[in-house]
C-alpha atoms as a PDB file:
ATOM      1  CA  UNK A   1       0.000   0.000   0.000  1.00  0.00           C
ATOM      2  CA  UNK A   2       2.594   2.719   0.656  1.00  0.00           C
ATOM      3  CA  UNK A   3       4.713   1.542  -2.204  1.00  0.00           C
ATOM      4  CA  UNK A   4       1.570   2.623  -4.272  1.00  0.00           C
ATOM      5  CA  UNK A   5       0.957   5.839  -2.296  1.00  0.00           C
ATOM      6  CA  UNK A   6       4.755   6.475  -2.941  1.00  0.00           C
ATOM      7  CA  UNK A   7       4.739   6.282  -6.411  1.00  0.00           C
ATOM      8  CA  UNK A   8       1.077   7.854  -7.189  1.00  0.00           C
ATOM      9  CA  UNK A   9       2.805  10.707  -5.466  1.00  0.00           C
ATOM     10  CA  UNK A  10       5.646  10.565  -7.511  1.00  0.00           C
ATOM     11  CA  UNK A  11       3.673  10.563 -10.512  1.00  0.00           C
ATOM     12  CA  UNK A  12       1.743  13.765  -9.659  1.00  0.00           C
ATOM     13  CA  UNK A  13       5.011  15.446  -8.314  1.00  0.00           C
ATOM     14  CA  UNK A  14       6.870  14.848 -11.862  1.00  0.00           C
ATOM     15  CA  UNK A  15       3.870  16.021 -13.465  1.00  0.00           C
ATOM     16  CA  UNK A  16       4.042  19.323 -11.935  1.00  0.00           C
ATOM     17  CA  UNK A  17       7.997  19.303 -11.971  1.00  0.00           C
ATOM     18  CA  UNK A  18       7.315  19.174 -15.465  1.00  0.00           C
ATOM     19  CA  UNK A  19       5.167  21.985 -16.326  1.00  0.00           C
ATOM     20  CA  UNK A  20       7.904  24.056 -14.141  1.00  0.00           C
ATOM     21  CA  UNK A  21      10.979  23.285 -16.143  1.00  0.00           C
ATOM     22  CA  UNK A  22       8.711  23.879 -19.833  1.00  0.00           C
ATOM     23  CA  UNK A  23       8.403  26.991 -17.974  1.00  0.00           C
ATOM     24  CA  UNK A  24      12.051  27.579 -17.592  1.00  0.00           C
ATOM     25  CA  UNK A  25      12.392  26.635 -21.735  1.00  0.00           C
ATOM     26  CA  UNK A  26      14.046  23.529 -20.501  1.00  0.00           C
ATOM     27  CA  UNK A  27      11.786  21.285 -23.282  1.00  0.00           C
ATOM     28  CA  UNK A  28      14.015  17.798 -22.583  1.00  0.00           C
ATOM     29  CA  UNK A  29      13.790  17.995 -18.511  1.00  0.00           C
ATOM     30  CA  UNK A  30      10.464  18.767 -18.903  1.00  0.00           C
ATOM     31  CA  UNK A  31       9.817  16.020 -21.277  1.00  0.00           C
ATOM     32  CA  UNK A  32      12.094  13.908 -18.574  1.00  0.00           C
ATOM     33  CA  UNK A  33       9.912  15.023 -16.198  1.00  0.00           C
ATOM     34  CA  UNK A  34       6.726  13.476 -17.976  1.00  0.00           C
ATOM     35  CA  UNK A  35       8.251  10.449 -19.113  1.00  0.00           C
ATOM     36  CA  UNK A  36       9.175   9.175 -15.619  1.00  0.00           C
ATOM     37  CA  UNK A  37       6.302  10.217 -14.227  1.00  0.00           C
ATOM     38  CA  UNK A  38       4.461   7.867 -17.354  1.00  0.00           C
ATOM     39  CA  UNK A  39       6.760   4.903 -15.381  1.00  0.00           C
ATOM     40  CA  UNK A  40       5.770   5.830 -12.018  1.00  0.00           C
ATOM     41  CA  UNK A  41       1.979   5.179 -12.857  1.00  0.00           C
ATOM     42  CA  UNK A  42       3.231   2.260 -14.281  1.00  0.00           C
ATOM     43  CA  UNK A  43       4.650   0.973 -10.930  1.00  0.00           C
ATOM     44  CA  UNK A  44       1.337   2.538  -8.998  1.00  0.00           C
ATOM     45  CA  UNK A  45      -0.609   0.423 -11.221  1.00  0.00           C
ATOM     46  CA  UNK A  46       1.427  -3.095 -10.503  1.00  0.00           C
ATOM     47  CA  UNK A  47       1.444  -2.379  -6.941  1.00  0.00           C
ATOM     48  CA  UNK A  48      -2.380  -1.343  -7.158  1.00  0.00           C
ATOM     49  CA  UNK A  49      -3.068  -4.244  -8.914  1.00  0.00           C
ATOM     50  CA  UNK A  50      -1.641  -6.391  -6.327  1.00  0.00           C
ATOM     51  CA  UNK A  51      -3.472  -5.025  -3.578  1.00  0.00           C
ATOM     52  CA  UNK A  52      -6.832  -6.662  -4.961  1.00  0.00           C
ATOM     53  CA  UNK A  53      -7.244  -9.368  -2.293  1.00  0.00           C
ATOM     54  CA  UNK A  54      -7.807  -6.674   0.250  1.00  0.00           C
ATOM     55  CA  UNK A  55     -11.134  -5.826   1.190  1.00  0.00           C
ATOM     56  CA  UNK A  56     -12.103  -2.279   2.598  1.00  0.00           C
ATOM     57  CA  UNK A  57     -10.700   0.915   2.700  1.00  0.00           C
ATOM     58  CA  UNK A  58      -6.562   1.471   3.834  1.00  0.00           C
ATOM     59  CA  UNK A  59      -5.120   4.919   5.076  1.00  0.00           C
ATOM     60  CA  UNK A  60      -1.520   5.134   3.796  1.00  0.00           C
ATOM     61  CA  UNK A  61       1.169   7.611   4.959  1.00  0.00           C
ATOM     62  CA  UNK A  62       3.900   7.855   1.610  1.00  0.00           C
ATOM     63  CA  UNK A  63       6.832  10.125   2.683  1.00  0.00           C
ATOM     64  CA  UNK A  64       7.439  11.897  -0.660  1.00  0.00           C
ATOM     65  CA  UNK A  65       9.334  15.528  -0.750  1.00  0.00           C
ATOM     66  CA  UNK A  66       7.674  18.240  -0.767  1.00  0.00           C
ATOM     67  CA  UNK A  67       8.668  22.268  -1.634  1.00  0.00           C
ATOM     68  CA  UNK A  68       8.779  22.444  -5.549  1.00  0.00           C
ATOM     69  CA  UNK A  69      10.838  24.938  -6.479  1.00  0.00           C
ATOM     70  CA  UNK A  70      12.745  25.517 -10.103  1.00  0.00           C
ATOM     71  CA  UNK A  71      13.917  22.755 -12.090  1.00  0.00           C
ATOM     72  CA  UNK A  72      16.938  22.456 -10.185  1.00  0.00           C
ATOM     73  CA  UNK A  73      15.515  21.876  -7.074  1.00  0.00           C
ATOM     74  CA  UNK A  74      12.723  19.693  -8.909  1.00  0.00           C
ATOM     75  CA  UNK A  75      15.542  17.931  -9.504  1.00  0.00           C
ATOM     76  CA  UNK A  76      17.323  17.878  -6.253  1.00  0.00           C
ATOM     77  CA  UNK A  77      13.891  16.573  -4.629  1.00  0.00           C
ATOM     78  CA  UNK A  78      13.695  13.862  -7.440  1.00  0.00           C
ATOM     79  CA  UNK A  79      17.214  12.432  -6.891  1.00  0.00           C
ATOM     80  CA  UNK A  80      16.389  12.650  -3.165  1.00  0.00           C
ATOM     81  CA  UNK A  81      13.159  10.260  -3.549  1.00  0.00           C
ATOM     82  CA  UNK A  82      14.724   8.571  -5.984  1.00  0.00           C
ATOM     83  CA  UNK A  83      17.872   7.597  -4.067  1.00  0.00           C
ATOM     84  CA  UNK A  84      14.970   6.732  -1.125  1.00  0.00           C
ATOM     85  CA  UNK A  85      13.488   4.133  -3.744  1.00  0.00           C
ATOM     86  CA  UNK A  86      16.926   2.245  -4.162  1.00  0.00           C
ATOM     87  CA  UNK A  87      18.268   2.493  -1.244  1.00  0.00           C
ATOM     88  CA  UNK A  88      16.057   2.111   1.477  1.00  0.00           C
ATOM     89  CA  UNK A  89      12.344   1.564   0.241  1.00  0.00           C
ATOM     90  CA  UNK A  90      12.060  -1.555  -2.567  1.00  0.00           C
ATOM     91  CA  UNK A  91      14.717  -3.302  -0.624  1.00  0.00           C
ATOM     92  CA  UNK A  92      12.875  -3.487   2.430  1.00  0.00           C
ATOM     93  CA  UNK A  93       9.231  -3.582   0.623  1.00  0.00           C
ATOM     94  CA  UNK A  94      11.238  -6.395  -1.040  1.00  0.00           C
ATOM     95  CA  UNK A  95      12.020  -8.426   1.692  1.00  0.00           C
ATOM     96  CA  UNK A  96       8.665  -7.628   3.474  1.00  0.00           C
ATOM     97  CA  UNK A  97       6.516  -8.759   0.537  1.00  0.00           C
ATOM     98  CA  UNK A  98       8.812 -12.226   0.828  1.00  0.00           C
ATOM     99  CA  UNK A  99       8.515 -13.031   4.090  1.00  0.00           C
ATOM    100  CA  UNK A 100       5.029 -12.259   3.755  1.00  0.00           C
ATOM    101  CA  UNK A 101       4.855 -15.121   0.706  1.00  0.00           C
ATOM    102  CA  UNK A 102       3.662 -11.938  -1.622  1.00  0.00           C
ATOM    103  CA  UNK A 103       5.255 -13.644  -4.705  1.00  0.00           C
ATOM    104  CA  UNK A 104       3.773 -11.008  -7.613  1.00  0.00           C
ATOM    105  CA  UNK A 105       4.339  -8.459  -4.957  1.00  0.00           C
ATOM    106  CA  UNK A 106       7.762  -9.331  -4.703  1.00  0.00           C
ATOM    107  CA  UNK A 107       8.471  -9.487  -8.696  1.00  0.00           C
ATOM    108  CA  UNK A 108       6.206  -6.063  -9.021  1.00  0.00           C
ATOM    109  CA  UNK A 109       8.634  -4.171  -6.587  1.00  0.00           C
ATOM    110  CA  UNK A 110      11.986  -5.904  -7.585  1.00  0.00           C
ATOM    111  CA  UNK A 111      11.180  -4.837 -11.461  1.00  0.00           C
ATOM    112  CA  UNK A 112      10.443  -1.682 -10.036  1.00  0.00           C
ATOM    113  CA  UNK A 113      13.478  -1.279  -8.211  1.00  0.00           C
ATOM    114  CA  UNK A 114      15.831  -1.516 -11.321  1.00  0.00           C
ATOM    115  CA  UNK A 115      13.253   0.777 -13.007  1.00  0.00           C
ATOM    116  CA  UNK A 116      14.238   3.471 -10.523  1.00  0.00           C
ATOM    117  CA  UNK A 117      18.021   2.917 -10.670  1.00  0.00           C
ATOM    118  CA  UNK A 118      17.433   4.067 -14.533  1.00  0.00           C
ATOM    119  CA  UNK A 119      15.401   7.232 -13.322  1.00  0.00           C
ATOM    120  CA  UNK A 120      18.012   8.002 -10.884  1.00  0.00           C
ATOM    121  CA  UNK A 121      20.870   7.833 -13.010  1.00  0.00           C
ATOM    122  CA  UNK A 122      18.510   9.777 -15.599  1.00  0.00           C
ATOM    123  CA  UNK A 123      17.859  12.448 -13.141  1.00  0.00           C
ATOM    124  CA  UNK A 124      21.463  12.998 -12.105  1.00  0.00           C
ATOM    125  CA  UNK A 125      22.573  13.715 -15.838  1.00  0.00           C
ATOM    126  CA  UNK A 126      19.959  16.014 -16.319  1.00  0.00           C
ATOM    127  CA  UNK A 127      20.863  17.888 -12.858  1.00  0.00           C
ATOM    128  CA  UNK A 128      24.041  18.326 -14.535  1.00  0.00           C
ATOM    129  CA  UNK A 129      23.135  19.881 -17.599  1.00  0.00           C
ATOM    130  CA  UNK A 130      20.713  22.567 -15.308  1.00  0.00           C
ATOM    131  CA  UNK A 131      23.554  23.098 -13.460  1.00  0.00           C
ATOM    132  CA  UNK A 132      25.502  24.046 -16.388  1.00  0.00           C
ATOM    133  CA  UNK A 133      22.914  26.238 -17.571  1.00  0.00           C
ATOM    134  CA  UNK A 134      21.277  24.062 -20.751  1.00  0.00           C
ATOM    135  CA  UNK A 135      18.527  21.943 -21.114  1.00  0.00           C
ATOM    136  CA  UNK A 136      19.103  18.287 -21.537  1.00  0.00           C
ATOM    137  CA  UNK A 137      20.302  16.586 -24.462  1.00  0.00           C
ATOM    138  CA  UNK A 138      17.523  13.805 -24.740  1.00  0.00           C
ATOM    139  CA  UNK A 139      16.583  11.423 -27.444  1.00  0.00           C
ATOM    140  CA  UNK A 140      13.448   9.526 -28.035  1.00  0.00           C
ATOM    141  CA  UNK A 141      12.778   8.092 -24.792  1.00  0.00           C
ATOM    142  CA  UNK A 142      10.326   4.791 -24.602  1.00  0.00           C
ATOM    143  CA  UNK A 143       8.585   3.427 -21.260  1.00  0.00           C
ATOM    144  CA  UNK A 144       7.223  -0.059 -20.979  1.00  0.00           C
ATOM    145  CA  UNK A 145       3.943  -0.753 -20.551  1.00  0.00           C
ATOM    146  CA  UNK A 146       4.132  -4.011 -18.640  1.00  0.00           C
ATOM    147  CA  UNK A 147       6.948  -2.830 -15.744  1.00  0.00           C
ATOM    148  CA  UNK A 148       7.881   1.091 -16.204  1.00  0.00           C
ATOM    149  CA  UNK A 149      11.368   0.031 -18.104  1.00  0.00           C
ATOM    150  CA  UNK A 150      12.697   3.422 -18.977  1.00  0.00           C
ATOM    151  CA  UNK A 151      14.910   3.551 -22.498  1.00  0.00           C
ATOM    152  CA  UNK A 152      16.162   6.221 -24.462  1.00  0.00           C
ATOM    153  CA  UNK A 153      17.564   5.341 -28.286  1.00  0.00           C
ATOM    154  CA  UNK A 154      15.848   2.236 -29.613  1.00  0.00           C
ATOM    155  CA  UNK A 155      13.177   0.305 -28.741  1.00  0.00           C
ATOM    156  CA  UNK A 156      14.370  -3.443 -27.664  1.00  0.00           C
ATOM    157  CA  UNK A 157      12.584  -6.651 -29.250  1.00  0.00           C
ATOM    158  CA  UNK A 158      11.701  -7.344 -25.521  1.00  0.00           C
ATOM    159  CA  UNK A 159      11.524  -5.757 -22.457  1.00  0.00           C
ATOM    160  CA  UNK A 160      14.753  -6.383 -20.333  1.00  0.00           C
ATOM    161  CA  UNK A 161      13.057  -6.417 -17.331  1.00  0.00           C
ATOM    162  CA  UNK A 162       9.796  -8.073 -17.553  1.00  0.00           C
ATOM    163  CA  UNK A 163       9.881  -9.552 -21.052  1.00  0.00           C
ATOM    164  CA  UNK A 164       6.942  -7.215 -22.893  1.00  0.00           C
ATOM    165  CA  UNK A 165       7.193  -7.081 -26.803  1.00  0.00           C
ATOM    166  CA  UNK A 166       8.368  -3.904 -28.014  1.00  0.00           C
ATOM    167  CA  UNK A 167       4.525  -3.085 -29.344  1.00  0.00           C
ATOM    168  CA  UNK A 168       3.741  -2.312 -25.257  1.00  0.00           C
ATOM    169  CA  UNK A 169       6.185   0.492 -25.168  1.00  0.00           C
ATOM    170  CA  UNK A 170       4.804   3.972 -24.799  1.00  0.00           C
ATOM    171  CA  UNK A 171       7.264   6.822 -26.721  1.00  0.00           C
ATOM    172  CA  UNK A 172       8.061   9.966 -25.839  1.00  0.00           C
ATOM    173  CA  UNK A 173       9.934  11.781 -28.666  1.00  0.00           C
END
C-alpha cells in the first residue's frame, strides 16, 4: 500500500515538476519530467493491482518531498526520492513482501526497483546539464507498458526487465 501511495505521489510530483521546467524553456527535462512520471503510474498500477485481495478501505502515509521549487531543485527533490526508492524503500518492501509469501508483490517491486536505478541515473545527468545552464540533451525516450522500463535510443525486441514485446512500449519523442 505505501509503495503505491509512494509512487502515485511521484507521478503527480513529476507532473508538476514538469510543467515548471517547460516553464524555464528547458523542453528535454520537462519532457524527462513526464516520461518518468508515465513509469511511475506504471509501478502505482502493478502495486495497485496487487493489492486486490484486500477488502475495505486502507489509510496510507507515503513520505514523498515536498517544496517544488525551479527545475533544479525539482531535480534535487527527485534524486532525493529517488535515491529513497533504491536504497532504502524496494529493498525493504522487497524483503517484506517475501517473508510475507507476496510472490507477484515481490516481482512487481523488484522490477520496479531496477526501473528506478534508470530514473536516478537519468535524473542525475539532467541535474548536470541545469547546473551548467542548458537543457538536456535527450533522445526519443520509450517506457514499458508491462513494468515502467525506462529507455532512451531504440526500442528493444523485448523488455529487459519483464519480457513485454516492443509493441507495449509507450514513446516519448
Amino acid at each position: 500500500m505505501s509503495a503505491f501511495g509512494g509512487e502515485s505521489q511521484a507521478h503527480m510530483r513529476y507532473l508538476l515538476f514538469s510543467d515548471v521546467a517547460a516553464e524555464e524553456d528547458l523542453p528535454n527535462v520537462a519532457r524527462l519530467f513526464s516520461v518518468i512520471s508515465y513509469a511511475e503510474k506504471v509501478h502505482a498500477g502493478l502495486h495497485f493491482r496487487n493489492l486486490s485481495h484486500l477488502k475495505g478501505a486502507y489509510t496510507v502515509n507515503s513520505g514523498a518531498g515536498f517544496g517544488p521549487g525551479d527545475t533544479l531543485k525539482n531535480l534535487e527533490i527527485s534524486i532525493e526520492g529517488e535515491s529513497f526508492e533504491v536504497e532504502e524503500m524496494y529493498p525493504v518492501y522487497i524483503e517484506t513482501s517475501k517473508f510475507q509469501g507476496e510472490r507477484s508483490a515481490t516481482i512487481g517491486m523488484e522490477w520496479a526497483l531496477k526501473v528506478e536505478k534508470i530514473h536516478l541515473a537519468m535524473y542525475m545527468r539532467a541535474k548536470k546539464a541545469v547546473e551548467s545552464g542548458r537543457d538536456l540533451d535527450l533522445g526519443d525516450v520509450f517506457v514499458c507498458e508491462g513494468c515502467g522500463y525506462t529507455v532512451e535510443g531504440d526500442v528493444p525486441d523485448v523488455c529487459p526487465i519483464c519480457g513485454s514485446r516492443s509493441d507495449r512500449f509507450q514513446a516519448f519523442p
